[in-house]
Protein backbone atom coordinates (compact mmCIF):
# COMPACT_ATOMS: atom_id res chain seq x y z
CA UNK A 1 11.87 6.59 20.93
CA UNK A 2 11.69 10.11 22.32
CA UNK A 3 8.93 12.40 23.53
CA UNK A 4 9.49 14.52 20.53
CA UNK A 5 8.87 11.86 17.78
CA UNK A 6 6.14 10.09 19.70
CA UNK A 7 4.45 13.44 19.02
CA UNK A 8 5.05 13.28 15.25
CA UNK A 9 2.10 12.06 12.78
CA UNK A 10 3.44 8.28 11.82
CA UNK A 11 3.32 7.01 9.16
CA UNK A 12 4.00 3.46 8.09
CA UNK A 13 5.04 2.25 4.29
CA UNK A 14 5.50 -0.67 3.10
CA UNK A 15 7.67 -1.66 0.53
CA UNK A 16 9.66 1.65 0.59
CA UNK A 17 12.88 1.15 -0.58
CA UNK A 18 12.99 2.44 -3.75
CA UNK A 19 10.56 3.63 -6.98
CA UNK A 20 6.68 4.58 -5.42
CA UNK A 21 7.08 3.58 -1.85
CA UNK A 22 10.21 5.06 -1.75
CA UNK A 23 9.17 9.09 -2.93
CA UNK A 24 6.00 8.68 -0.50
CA UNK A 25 8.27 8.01 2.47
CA UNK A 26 10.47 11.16 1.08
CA UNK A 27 7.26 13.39 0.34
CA UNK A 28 6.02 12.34 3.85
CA UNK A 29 9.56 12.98 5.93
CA UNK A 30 9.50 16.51 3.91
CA UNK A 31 5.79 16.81 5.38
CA UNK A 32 6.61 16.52 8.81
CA UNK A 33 5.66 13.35 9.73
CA UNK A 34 7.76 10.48 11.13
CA UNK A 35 8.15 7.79 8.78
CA UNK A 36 8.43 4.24 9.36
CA UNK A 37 9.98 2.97 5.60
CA UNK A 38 9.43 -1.10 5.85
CA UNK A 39 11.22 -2.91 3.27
CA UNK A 40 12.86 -6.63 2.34
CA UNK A 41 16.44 -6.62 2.12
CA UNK A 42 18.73 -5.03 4.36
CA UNK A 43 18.08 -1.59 5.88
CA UNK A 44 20.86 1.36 6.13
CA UNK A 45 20.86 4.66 8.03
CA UNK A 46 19.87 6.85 5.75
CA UNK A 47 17.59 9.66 5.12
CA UNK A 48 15.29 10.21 7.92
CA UNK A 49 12.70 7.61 7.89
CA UNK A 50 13.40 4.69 10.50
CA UNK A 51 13.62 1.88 8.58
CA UNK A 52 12.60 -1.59 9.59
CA UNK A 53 13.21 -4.83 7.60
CA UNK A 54 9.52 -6.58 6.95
CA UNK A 55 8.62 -9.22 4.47
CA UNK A 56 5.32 -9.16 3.46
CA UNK A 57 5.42 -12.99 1.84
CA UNK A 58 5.97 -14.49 5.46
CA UNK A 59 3.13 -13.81 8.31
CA UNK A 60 5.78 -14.67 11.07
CA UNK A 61 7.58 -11.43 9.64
CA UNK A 62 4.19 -9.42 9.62
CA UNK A 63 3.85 -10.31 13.41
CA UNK A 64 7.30 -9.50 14.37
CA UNK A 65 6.73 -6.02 12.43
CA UNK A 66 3.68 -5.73 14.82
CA UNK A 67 5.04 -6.61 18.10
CA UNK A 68 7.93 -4.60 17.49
CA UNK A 69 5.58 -1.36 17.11
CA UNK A 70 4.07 -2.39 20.66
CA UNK A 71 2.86 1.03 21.89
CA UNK A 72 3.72 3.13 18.81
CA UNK A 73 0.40 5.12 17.55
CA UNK A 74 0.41 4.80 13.73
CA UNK A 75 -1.85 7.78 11.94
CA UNK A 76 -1.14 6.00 8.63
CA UNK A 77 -1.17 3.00 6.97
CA UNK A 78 0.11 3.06 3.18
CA UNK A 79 -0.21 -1.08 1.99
CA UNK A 80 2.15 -0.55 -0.85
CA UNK A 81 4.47 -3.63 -1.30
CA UNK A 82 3.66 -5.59 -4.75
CA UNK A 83 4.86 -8.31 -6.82
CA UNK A 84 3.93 -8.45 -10.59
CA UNK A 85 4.48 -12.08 -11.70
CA UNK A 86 4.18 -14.02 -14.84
CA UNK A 87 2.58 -11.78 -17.52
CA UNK A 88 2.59 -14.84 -20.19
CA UNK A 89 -1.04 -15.33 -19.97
CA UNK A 90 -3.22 -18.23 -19.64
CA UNK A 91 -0.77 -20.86 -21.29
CA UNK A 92 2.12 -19.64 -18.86
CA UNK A 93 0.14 -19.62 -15.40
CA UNK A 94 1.72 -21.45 -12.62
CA UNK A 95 -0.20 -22.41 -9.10
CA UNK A 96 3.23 -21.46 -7.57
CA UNK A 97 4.04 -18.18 -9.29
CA UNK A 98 -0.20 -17.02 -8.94
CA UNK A 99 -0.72 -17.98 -5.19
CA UNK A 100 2.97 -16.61 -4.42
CA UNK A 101 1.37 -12.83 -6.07
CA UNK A 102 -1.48 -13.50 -4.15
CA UNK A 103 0.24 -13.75 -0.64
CA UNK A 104 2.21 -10.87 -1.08
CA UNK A 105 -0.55 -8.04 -2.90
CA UNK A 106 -3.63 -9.61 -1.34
CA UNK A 107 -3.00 -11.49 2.02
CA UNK A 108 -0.06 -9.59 3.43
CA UNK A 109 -2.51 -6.16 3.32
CA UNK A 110 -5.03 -7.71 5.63
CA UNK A 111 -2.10 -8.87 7.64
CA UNK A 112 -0.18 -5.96 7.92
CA UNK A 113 -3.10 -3.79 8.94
CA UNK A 114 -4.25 -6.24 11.56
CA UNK A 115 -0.89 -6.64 13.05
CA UNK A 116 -0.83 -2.86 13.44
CA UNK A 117 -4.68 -2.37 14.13
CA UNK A 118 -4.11 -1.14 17.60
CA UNK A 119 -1.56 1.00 16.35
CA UNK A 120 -3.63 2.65 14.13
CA UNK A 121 -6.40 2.88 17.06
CA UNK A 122 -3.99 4.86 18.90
CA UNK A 123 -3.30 7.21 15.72
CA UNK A 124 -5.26 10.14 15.01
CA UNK A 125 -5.94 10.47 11.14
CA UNK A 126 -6.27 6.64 11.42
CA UNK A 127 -6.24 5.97 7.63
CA UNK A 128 -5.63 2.60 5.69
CA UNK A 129 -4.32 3.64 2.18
CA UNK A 130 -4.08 -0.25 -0.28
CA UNK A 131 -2.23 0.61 -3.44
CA UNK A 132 -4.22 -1.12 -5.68
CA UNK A 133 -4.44 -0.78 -9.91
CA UNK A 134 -7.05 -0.13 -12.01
CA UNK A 135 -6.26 -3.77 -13.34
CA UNK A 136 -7.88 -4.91 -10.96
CA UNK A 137 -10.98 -3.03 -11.61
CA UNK A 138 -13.92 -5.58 -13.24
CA UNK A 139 -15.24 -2.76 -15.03
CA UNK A 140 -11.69 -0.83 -16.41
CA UNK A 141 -9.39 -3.31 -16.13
CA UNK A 142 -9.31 -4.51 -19.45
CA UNK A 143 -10.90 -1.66 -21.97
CA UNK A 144 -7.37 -0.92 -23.16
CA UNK A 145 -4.63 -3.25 -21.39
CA UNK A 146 -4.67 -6.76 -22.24
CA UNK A 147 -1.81 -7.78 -20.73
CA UNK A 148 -1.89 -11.70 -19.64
CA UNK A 149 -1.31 -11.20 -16.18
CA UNK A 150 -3.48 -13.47 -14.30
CA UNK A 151 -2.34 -13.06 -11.04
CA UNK A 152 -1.92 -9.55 -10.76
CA UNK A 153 -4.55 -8.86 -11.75
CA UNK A 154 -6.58 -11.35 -9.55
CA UNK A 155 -4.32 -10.20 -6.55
CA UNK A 156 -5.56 -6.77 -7.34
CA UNK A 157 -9.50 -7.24 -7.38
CA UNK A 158 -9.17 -9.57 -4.17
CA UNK A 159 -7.53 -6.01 -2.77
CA UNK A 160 -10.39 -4.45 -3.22
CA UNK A 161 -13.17 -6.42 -2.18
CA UNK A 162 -10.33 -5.89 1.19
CA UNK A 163 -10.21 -2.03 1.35
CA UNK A 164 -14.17 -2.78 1.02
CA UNK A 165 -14.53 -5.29 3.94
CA UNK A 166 -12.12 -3.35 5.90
CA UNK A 167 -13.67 -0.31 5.96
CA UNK A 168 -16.86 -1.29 7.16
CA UNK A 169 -15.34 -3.57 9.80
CA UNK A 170 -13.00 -0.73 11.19
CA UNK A 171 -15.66 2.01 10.91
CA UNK A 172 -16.45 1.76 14.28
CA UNK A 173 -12.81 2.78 15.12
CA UNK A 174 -12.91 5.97 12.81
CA UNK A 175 -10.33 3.98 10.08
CA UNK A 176 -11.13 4.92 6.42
CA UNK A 177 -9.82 2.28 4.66
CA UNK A 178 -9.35 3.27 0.58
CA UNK A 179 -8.17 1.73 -2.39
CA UNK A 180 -5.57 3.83 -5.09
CA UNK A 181 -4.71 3.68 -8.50
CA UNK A 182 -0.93 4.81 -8.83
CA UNK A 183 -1.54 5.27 -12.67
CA UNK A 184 1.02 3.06 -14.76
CA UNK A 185 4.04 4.11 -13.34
CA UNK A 186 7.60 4.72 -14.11
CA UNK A 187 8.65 1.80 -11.37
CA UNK A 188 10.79 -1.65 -12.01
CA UNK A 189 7.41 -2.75 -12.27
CA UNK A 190 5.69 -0.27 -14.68
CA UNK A 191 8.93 -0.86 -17.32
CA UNK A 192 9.65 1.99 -19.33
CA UNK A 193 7.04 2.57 -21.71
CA UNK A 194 5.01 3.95 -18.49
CA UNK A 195 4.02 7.03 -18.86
CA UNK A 196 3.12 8.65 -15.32
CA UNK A 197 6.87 10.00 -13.46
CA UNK A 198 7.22 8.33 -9.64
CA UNK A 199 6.79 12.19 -8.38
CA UNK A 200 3.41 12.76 -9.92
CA UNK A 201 1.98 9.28 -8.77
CA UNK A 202 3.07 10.01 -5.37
CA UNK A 203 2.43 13.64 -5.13
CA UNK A 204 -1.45 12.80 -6.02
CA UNK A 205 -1.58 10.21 -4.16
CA UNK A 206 -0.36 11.82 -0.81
CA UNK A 207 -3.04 14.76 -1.76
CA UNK A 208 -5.78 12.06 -1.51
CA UNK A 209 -4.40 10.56 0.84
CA UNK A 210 -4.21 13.64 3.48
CA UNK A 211 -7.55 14.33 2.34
CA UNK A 212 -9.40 11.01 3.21
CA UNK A 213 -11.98 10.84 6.18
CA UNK A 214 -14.77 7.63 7.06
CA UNK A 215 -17.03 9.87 4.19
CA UNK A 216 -14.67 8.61 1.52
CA UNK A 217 -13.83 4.75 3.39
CA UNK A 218 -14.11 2.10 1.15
CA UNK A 219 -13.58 3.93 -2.61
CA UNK A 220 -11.43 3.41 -5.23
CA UNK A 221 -9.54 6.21 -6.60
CA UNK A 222 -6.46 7.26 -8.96
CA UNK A 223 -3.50 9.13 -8.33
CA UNK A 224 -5.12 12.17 -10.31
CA UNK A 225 -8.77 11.88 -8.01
CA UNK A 226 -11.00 10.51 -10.31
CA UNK A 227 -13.11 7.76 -9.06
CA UNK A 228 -12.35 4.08 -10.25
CA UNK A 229 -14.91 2.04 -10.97
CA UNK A 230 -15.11 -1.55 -9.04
């Protein structure tokens, strides 16, 4: 690393190699900032993010991620690798596919942002940014999707009872921890009946996100501000 990048504002994504995760780490680079684009499968040279392979389903590569980053202040932490799963309902749940969702949107959050707490401690805007859904939201979640996805939606509430735990234990470091609502996005993921583009999900979500001090730690908000109720 040089002098000159050490300098930068860092930020870290995870899941970034293509659809949301992706356009933040391009909106980001574009910004300014150094990027640090985590993702599964291999990793090329391109753009100018530095890329780094991570697997959120498996802790061992969590802590490699985390040694790796050894001495590397991180002003930004953007928790936004997700699986979906089975969306079959209560007749199609599986223990396998539901605690296999679980590890990867729940677990691997609190993980990730404890292998890189010093990091962040070293940062200077020092903010924790879960992508969470509103389907994971007791009071939204369901007043107009009904979609039987158990485990996402599970995955998604245990998320933020996280961002809410996290943000009062890492108050005394000046870390705002939040929870965001992408809106139902125009991913793999959202399928194509979604109505909100990649580019206005992440553009609204980077504005709250830049905006975000320890007054606003521990909410829930969408991509377009409005609050989300727990």
């Amino acid at each position: 690393m040089t002098s000159s990048t050490a300098r930068l504002r860092t930020v870290l994504i995870t899941g970034a190699s293509r659809g949301l995760g992706a356009e933040l780490a391009r909106l980001y680079a574009e910004d300014g900032w150094r990027v640090i684009a985590c993702q599964r499968g291999p990793v090329a040279s391109e753009g100018s993010a530095d890329r780094l392979v991570l697997d959120v389903a498996d802790p061992a590569s969590i802590e490699a991620l985390g040694q790796s980053l050894q001495g590397v202040a991180i002003d930004l932490l953007i928790n936004n690798a997700a699986v979906r799963g089975d969306t079959g309902g209560l007749a199609t749940l599986e223990p396998g596919d539901f605690l296999d969702v679980m590890r990867v949107n729940a677990l691997a959050p609190l993980l990730v942002t404890r292998a890189l707490l010093a990091n962040l401690r070293a940062g200077e805007h020092r903010v924790v940014a879960n992508i969470s859904s509103r389907a994971g939201s007791l009071a939204e979640g369901t007043l107009d999707d009904d979609d039987g996805d158990y485990a996402y939606r599970c995955s998604k509430a245990a998320l933020n009872m996280a961002t809410v735990k996290l943000a009062q234990d890492l108050k005394g470091d000046g870390i705002s921890v939040v929870s965001l609502h992408p809106g139902w996005v125009q991913t793999d993921m959202g399928g194509s009946e979604a109505v909100v583009s990649v580019a206005t999900s992440a553009a609204g979500l980077k504005a709250i996100i830049d905006g975000t001090g320890l007054a606003d730690s521990g909410s829930f908000r969408a991509y377009d501000g409005r609050r989300v109720s727990w």
